[in-house]
Structures are given as C-alpha cells and as structure tokens.
PDB file of N, CA and C in Angstrom:
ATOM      1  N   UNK A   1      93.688  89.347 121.559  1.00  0.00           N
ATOM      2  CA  UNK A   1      92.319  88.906 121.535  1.00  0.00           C
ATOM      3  C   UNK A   1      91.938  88.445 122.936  1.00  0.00           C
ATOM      4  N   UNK A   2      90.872  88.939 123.499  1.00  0.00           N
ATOM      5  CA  UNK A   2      90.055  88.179 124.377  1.00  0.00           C
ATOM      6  C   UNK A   2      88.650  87.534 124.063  1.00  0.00           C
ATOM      7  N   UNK A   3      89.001  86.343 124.599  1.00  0.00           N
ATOM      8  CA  UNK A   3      88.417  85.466 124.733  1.00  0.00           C
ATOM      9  C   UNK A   3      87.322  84.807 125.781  1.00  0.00           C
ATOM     10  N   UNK A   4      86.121  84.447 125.898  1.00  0.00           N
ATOM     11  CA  UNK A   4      85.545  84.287 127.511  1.00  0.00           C
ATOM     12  C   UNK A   4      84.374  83.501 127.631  1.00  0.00           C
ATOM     13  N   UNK A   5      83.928  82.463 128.693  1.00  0.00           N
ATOM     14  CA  UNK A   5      82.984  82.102 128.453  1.00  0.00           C
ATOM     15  C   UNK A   5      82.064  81.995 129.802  1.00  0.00           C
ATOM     16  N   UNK A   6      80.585  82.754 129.737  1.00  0.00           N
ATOM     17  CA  UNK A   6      79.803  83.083 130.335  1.00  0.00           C
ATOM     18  C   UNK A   6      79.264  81.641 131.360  1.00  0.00           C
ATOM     19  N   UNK A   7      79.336  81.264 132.520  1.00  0.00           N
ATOM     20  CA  UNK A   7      78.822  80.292 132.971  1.00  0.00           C
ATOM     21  C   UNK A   7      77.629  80.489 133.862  1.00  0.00           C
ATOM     22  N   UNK A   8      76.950  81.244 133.358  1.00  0.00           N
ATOM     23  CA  UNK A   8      75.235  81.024 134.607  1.00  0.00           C
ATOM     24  C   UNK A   8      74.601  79.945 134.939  1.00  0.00           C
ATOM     25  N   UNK A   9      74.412  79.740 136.218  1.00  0.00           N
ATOM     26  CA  UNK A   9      73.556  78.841 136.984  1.00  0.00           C
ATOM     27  C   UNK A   9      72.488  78.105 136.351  1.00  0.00           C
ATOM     28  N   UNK A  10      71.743  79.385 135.666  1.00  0.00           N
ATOM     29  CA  UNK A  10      70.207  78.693 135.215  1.00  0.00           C
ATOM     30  C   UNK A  10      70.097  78.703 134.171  1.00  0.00           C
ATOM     31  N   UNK A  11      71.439  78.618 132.747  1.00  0.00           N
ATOM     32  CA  UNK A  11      71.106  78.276 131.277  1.00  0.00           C
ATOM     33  C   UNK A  11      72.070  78.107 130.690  1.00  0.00           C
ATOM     34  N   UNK A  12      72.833  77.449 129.774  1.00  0.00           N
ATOM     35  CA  UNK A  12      73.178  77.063 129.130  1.00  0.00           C
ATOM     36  C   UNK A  12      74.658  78.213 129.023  1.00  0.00           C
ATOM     37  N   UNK A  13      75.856  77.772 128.815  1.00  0.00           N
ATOM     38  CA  UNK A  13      77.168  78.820 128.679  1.00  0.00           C
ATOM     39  C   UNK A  13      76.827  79.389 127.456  1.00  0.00           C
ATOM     40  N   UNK A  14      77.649  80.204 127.368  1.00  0.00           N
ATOM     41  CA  UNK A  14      78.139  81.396 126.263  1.00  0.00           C
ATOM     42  C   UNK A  14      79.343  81.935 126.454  1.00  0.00           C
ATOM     43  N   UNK A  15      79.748  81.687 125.249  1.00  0.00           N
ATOM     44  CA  UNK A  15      81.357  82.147 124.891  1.00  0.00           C
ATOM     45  C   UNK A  15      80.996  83.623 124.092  1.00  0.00           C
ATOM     46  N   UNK A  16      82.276  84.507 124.118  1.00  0.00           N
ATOM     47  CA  UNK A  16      82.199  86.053 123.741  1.00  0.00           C
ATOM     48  C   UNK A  16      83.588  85.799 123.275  1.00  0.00           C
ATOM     49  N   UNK A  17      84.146  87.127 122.465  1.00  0.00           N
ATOM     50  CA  UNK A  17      85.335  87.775 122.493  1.00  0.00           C
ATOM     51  C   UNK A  17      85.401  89.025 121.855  1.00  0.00           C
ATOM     52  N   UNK A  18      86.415  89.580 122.039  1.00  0.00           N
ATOM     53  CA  UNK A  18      87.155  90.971 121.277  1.00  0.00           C
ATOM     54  C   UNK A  18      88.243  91.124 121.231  1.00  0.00           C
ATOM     55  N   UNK A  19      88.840  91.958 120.062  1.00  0.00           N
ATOM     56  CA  UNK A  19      90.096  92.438 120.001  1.00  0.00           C
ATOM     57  C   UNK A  19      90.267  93.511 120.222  1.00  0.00           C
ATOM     58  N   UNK A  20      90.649  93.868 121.762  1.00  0.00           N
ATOM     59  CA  UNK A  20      91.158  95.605 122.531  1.00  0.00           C
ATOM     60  C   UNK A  20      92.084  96.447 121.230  1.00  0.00           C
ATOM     61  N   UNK A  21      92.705  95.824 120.825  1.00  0.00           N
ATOM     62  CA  UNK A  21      93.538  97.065 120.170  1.00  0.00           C
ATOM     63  C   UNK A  21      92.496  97.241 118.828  1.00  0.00           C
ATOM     64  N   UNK A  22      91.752  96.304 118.427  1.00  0.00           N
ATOM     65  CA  UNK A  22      90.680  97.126 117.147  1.00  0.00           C
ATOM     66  C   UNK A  22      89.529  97.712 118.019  1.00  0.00           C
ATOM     67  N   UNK A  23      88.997  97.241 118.786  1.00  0.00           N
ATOM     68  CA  UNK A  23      87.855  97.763 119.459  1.00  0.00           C
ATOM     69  C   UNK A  23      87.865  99.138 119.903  1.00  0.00           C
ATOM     70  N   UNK A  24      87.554  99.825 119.885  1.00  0.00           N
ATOM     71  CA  UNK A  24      86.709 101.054 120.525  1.00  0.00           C
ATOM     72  C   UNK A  24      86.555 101.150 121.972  1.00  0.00           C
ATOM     73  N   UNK A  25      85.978 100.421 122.132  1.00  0.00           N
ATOM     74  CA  UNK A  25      85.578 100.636 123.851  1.00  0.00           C
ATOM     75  C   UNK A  25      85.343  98.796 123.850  1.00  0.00           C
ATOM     76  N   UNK A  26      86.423  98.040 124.195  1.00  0.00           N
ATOM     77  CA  UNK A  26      86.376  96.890 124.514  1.00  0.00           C
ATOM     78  C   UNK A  26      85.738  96.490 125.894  1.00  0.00           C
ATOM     79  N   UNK A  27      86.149  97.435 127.091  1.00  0.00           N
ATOM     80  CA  UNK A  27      85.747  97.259 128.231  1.00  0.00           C
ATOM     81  C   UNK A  27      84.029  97.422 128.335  1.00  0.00           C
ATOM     82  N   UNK A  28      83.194  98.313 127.350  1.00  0.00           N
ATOM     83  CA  UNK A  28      82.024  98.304 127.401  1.00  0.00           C
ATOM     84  C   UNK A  28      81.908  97.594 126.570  1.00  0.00           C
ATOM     85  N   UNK A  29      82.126  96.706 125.214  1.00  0.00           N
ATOM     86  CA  UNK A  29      81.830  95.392 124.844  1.00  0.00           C
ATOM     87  C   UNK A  29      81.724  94.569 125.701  1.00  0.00           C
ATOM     88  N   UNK A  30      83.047  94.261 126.902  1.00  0.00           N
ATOM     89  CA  UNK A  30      82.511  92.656 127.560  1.00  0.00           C
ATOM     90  C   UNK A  30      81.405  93.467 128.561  1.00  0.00           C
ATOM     91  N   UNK A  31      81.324  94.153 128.997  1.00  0.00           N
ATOM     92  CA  UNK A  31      80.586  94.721 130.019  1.00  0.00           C
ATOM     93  C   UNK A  31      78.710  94.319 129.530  1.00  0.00           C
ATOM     94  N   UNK A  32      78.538  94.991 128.423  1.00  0.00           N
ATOM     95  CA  UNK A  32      77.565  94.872 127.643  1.00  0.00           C
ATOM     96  C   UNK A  32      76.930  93.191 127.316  1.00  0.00           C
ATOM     97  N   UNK A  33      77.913  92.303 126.691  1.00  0.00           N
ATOM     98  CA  UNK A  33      78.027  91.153 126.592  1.00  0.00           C
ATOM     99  C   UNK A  33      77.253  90.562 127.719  1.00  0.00           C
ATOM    100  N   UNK A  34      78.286  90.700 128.976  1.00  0.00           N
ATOM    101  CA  UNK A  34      77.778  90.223 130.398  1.00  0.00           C
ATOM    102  C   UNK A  34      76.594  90.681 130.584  1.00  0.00           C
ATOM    103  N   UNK A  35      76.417  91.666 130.846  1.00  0.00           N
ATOM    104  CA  UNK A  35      74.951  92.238 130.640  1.00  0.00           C
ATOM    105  C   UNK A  35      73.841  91.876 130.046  1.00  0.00           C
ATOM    106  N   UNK A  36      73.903  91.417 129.054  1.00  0.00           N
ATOM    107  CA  UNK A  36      73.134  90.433 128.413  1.00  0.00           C
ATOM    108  C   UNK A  36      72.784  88.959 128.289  1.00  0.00           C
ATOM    109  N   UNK A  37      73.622  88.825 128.972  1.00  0.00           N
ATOM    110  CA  UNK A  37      73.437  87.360 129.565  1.00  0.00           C
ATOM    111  C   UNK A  37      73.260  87.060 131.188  1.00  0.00           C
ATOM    112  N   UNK A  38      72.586  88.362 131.467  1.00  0.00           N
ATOM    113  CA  UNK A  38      71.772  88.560 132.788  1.00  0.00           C
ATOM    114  C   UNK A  38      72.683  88.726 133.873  1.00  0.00           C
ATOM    115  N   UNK A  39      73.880  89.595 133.600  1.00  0.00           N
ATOM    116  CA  UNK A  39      74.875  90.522 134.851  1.00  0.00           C
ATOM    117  C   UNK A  39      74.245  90.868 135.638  1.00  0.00           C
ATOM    118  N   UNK A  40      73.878  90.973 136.650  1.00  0.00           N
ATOM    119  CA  UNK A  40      72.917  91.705 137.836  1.00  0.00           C
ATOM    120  C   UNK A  40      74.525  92.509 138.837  1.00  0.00           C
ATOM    121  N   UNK A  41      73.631  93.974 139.078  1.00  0.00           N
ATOM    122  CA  UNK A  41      74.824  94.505 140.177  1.00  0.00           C
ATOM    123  C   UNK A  41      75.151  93.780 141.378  1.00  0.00           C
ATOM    124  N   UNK A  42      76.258  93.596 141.633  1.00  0.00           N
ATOM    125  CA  UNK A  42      76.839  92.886 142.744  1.00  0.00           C
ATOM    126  C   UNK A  42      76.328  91.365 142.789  1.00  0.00           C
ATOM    127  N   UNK A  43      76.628  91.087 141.577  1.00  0.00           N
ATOM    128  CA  UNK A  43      76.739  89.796 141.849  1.00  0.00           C
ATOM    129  C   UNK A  43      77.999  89.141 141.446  1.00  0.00           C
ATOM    130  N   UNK A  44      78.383  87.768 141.978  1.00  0.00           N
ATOM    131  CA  UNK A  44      80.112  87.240 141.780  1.00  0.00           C
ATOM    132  C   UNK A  44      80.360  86.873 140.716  1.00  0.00           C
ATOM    133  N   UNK A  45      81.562  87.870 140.558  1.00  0.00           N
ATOM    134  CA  UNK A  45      82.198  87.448 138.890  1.00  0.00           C
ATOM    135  C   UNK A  45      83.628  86.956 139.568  1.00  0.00           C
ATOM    136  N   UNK A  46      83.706  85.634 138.960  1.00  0.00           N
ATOM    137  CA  UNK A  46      85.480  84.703 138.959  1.00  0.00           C
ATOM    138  C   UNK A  46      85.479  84.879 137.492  1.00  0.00           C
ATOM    139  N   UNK A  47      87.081  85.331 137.525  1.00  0.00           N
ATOM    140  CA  UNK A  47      87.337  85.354 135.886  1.00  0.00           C
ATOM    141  C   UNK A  47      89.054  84.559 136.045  1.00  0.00           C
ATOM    142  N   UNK A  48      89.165  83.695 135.196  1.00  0.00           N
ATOM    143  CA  UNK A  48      90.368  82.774 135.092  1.00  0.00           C
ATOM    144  C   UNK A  48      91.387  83.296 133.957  1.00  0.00           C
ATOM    145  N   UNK A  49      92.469  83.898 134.533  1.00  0.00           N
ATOM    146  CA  UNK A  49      92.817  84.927 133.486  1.00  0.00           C
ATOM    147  C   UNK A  49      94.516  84.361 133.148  1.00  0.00           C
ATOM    148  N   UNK A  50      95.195  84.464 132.401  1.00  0.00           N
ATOM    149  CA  UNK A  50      96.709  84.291 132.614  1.00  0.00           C
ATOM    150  C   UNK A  50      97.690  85.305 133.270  1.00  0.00           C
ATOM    151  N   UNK A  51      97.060  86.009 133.904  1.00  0.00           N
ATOM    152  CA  UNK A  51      97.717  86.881 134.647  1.00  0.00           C
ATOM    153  C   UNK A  51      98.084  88.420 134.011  1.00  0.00           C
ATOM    154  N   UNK A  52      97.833  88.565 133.080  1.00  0.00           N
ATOM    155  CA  UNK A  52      98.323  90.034 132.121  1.00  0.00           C
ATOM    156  C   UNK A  52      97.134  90.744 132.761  1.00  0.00           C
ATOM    157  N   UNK A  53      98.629  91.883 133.133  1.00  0.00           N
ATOM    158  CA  UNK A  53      97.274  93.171 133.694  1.00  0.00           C
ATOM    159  C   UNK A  53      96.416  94.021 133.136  1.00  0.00           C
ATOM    160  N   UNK A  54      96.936  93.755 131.839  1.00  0.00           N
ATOM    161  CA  UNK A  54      95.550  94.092 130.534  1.00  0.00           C
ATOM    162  C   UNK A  54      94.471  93.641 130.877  1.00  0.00           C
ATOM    163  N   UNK A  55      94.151  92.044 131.105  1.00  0.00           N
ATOM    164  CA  UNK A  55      93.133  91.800 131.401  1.00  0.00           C
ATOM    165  C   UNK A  55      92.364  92.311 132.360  1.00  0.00           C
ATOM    166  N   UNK A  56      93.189  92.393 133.630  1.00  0.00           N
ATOM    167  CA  UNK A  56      92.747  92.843 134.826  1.00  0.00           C
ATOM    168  C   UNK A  56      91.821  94.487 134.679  1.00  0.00           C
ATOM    169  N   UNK A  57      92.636  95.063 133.807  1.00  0.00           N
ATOM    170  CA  UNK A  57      91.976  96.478 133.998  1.00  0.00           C
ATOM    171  C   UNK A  57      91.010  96.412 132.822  1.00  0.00           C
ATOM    172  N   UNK A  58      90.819  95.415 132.001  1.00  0.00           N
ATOM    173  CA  UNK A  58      89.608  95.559 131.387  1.00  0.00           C
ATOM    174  C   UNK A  58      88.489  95.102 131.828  1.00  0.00           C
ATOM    175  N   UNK A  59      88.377  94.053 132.790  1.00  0.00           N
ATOM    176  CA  UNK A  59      87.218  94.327 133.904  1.00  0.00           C
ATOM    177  C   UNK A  59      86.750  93.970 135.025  1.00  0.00           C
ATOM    178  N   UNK A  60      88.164  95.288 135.341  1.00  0.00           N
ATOM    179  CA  UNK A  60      88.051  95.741 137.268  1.00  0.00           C
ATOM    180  C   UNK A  60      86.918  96.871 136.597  1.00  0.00           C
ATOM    181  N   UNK A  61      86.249  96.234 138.194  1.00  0.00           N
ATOM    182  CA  UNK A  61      84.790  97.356 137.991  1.00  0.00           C
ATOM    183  C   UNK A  61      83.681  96.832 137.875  1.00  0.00           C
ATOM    184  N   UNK A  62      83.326  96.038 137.034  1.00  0.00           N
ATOM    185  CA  UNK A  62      82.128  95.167 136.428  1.00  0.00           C
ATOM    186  C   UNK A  62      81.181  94.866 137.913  1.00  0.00           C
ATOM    187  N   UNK A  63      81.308  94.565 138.829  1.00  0.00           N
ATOM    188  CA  UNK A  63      81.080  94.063 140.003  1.00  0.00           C
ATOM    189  C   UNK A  63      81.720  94.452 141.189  1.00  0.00           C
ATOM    190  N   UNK A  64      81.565  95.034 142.451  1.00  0.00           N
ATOM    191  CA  UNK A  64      82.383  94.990 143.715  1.00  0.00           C
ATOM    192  C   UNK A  64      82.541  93.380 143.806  1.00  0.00           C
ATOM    193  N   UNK A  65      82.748  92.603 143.728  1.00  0.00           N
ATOM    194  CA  UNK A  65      82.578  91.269 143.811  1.00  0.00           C
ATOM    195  C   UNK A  65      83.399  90.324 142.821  1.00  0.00           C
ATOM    196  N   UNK A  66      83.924  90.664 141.923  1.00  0.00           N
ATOM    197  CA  UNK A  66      84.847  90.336 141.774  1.00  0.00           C
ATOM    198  C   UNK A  66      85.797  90.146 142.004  1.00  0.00           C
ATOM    199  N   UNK A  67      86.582  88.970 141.625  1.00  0.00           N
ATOM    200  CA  UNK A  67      87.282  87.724 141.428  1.00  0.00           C
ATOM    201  C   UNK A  67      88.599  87.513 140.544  1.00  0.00           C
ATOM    202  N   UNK A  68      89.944  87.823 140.307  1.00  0.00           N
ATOM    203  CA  UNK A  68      90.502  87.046 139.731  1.00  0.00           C
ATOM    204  C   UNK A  68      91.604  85.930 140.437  1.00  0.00           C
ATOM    205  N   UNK A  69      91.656  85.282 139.401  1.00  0.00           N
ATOM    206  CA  UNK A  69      92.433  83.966 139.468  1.00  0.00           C
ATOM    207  C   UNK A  69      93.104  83.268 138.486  1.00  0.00           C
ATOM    208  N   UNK A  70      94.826  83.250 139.052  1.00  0.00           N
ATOM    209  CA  UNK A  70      95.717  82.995 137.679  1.00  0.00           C
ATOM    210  C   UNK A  70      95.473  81.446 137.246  1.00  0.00           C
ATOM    211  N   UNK A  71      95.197  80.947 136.041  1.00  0.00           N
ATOM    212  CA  UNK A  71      95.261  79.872 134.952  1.00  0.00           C
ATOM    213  C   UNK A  71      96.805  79.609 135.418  1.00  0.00           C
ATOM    214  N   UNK A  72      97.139  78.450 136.277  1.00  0.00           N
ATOM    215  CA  UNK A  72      98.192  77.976 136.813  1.00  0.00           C
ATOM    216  C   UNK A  72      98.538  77.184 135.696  1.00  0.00           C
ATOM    217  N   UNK A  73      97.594  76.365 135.310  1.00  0.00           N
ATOM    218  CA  UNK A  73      97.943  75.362 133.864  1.00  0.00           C
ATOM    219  C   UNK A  73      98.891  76.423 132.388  1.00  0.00           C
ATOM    220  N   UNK A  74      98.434  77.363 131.910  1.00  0.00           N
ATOM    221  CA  UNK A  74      98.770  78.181 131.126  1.00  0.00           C
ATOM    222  C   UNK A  74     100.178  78.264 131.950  1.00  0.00           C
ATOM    223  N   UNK A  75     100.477  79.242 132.926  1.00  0.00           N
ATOM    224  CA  UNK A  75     101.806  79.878 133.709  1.00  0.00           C
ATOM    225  C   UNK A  75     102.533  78.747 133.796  1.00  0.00           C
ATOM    226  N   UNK A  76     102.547  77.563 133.429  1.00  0.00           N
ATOM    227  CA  UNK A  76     103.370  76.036 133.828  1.00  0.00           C
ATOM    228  C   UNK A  76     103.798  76.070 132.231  1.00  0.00           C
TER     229      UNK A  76
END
C-alpha cells in the first residue's frame, strides 16, 4: 500500500493512497490525484519515502524537479 499526503502552500493537506499490486495503473492514480490538487508542470515535488525502489519508480517523472528523501526515523 501507498500511502501520501499532499502539502500545498495555499490550502489545507490531503492525504491519498493505493494498492500497486491491485491497481491498474497506480502510477497514473497518484499522478492524477496530484493533479488534482493543483500539480502544475515543473513545479517541486519532495516526497519522504522509506527508501524502496518501488516507490521511487512509481513517481520518477511526475516533475523534472523532483525530490526524494529517505524517512531516517523509519530506517532506525
């Protein structure tokens, strides 16, 4: 399961998730998701991940501008 929560500047968070192995096209779920909560191209995405490269390749791409960064607390 992934799990995630949207932090924009000018409103209020939003949390999302999916499960990649039931989903279909998980990578265009969060993509879509983001998108809807006002993704603009090239703008900075930080995503706080535990390090699994699952995550990573579900969304490298979303942005040239992206960001990851390992959850040191989790890896401890």
């Amino acid at each position: 399961m992934v799990v995630g929560k949207s932090v924009p500047e000018d409103r209020e968070n939003r949390y999302f998730g999916c499960v990649p192995t039931v989903d279909d096209r998980p990578k265009r779920r969060i993509f879509e998701i983001l998108r809807g909560q006002g993704l603009r191209m090239n703008q900075d995405l930080v995503f706080l991940t535990d390090g699994g490269d699952n995550l990573q390749v579900l969304v490298d791409g979303f942005s040239p501008c992206t960001e990851h960064y390992l959850d040191w607390f989790r890896a401890t």
